[in-house]
N, C-alpha and C. Protein backbone atom coordinates (compact mmCIF):
# COMPACT_ATOMS: atom_id res chain seq x y z
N UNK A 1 -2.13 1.73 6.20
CA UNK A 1 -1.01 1.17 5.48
C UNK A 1 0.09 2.21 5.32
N UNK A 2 1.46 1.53 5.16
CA UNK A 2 2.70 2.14 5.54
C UNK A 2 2.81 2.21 3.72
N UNK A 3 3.00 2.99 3.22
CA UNK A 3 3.17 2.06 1.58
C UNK A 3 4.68 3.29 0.62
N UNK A 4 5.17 2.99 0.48
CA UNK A 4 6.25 3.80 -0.51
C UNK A 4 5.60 4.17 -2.15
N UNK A 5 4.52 5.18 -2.10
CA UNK A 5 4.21 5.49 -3.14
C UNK A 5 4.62 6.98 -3.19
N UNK A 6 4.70 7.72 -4.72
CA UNK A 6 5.04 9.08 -4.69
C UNK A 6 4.00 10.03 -3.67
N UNK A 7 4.28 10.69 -3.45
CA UNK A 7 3.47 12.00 -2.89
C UNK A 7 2.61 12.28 -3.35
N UNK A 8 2.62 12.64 -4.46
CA UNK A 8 1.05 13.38 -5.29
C UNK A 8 0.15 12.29 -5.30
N UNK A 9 0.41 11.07 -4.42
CA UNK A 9 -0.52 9.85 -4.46
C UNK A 9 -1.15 9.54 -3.50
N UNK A 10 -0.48 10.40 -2.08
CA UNK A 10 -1.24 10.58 -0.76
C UNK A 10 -1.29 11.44 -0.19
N UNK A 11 -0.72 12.29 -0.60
CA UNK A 11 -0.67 14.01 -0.12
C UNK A 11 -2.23 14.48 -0.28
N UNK A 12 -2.90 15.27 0.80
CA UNK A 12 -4.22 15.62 0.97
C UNK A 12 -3.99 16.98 -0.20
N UNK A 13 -3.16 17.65 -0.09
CA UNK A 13 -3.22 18.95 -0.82
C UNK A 13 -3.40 18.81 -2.32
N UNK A 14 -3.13 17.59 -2.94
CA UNK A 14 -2.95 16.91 -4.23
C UNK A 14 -4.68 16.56 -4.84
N UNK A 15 -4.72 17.13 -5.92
CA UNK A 15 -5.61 16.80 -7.01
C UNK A 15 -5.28 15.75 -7.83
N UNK A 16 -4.04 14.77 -7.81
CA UNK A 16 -3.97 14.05 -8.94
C UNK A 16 -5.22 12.98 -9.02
N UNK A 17 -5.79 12.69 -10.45
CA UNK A 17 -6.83 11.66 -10.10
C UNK A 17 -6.48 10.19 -9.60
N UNK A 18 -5.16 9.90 -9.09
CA UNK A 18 -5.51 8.67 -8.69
C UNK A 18 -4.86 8.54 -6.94
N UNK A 19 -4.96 10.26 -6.64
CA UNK A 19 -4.66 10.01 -5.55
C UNK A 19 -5.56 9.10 -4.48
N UNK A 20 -4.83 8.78 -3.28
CA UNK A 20 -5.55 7.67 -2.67
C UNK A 20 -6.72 7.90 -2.09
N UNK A 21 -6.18 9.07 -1.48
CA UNK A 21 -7.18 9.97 -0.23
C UNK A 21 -8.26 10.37 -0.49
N UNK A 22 -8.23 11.04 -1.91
CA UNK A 22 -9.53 11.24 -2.82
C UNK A 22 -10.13 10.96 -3.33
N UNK A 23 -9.57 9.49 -4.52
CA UNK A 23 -9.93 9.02 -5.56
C UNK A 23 -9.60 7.22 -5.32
N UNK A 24 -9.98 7.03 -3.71
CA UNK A 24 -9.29 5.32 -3.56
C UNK A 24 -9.74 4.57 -4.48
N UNK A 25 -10.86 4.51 -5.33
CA UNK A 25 -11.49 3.80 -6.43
C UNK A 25 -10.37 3.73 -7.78
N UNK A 26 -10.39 5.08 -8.22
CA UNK A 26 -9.37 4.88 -9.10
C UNK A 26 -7.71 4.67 -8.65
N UNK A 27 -7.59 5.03 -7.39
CA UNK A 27 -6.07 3.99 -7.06
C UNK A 27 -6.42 2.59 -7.22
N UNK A 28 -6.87 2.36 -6.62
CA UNK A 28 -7.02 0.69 -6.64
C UNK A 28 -7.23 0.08 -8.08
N UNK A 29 -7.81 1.24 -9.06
CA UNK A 29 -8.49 0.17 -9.68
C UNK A 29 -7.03 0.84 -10.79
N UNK A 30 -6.01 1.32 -10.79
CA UNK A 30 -5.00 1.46 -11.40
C UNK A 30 -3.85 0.89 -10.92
N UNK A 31 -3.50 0.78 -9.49
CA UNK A 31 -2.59 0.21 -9.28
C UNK A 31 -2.88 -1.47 -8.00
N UNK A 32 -3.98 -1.50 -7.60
CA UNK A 32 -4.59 -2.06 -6.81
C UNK A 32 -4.82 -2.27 -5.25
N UNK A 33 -5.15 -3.26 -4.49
CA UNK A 33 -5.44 -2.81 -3.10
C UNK A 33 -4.51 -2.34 -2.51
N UNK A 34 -4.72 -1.67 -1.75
CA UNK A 34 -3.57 -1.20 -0.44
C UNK A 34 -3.10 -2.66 0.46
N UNK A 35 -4.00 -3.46 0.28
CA UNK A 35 -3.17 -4.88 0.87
C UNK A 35 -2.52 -5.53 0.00
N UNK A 36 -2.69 -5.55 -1.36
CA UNK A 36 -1.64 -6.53 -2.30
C UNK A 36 -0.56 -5.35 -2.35
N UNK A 37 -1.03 -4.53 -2.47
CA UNK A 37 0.96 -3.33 -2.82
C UNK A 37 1.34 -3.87 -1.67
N UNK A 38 0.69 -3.88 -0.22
CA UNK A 38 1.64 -4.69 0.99
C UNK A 38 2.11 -5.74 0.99
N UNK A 39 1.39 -6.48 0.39
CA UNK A 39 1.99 -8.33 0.18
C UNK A 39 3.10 -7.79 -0.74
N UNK A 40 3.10 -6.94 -1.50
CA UNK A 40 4.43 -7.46 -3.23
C UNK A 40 5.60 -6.56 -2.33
N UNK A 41 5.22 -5.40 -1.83
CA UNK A 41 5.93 -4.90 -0.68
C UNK A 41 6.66 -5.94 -0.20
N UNK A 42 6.02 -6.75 0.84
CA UNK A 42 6.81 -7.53 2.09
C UNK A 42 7.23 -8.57 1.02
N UNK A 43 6.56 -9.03 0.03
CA UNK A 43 7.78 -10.52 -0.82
C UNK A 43 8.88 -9.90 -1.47
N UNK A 44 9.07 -8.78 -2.01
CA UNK A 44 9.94 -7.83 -2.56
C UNK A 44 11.21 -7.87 -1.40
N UNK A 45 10.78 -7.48 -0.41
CA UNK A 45 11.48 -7.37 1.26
C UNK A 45 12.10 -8.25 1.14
N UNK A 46 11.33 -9.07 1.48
CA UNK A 46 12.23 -10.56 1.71
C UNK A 46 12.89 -11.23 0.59
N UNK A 47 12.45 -11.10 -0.33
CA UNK A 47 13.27 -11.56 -1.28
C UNK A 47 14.94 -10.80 -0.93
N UNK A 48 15.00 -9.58 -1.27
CA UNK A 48 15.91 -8.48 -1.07
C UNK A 48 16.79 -9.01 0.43
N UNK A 49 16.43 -9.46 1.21
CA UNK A 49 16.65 -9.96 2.62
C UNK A 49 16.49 -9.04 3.72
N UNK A 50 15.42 -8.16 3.72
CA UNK A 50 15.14 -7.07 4.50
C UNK A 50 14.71 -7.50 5.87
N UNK A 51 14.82 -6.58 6.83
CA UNK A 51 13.73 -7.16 8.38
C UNK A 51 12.71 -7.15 8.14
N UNK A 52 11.67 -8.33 8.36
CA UNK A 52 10.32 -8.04 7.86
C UNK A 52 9.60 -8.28 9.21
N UNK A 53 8.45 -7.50 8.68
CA UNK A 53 7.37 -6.81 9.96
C UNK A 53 7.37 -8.13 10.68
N UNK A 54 6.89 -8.20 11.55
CA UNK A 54 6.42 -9.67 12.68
C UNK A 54 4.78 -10.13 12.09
N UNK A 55 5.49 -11.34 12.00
CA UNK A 55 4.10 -12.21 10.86
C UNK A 55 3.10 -11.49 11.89
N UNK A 56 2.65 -11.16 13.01
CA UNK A 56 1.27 -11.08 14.04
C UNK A 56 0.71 -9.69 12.72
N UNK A 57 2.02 -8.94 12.88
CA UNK A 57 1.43 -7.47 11.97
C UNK A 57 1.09 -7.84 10.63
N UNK A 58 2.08 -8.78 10.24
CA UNK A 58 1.73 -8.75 8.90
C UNK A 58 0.41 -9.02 8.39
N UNK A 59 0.13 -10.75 9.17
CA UNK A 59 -1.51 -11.30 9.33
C UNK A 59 -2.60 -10.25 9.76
N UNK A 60 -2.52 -9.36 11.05
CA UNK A 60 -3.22 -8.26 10.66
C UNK A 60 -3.37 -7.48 9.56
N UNK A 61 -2.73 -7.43 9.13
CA UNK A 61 -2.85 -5.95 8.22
C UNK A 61 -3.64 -7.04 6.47
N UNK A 62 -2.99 -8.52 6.27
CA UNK A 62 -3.81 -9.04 5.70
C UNK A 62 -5.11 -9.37 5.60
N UNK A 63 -5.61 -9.24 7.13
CA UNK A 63 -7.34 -9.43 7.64
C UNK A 63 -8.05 -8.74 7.10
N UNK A 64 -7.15 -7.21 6.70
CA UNK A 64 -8.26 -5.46 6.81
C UNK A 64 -8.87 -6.11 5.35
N UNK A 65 -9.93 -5.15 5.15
CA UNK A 65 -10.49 -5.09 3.82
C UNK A 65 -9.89 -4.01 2.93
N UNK A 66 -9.13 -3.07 3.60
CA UNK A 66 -8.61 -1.86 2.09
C UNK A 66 -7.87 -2.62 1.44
């Protein structure tokens, strides 16, 4: 996932506890899946009137389990 979160949230060098890389349990379970931040992501998008990904990617990336 492509996702616009701060740095200290996916940066490997980062100790914060809810980084993703380290601590995906407590990301998720603070801010939630890496596929719903993508869904509020892409309705956010479109709402806004942005180019949005090509439904094939999008439906992929909805299939994954993270």
């Amino acid at each position: 996932f492509i996702l616009p979160v701060p740095l200290v949230l996916h940066d490997v060098s980062s100790d914060h506890p809810n980084n993703v890389t380290h601590c995906k349990k407590a990301f998720v379970k603070r801010f939630g899946s890496q596929k719903s931040l993508f869904e509020i992501m892409c309705l956010s998008m479109e709402e806004e009137g942005c180019t949005m990904p090509d439904i094939k990617v999008y439906l992929a990336i909805r299939g994954t389990s993270a």
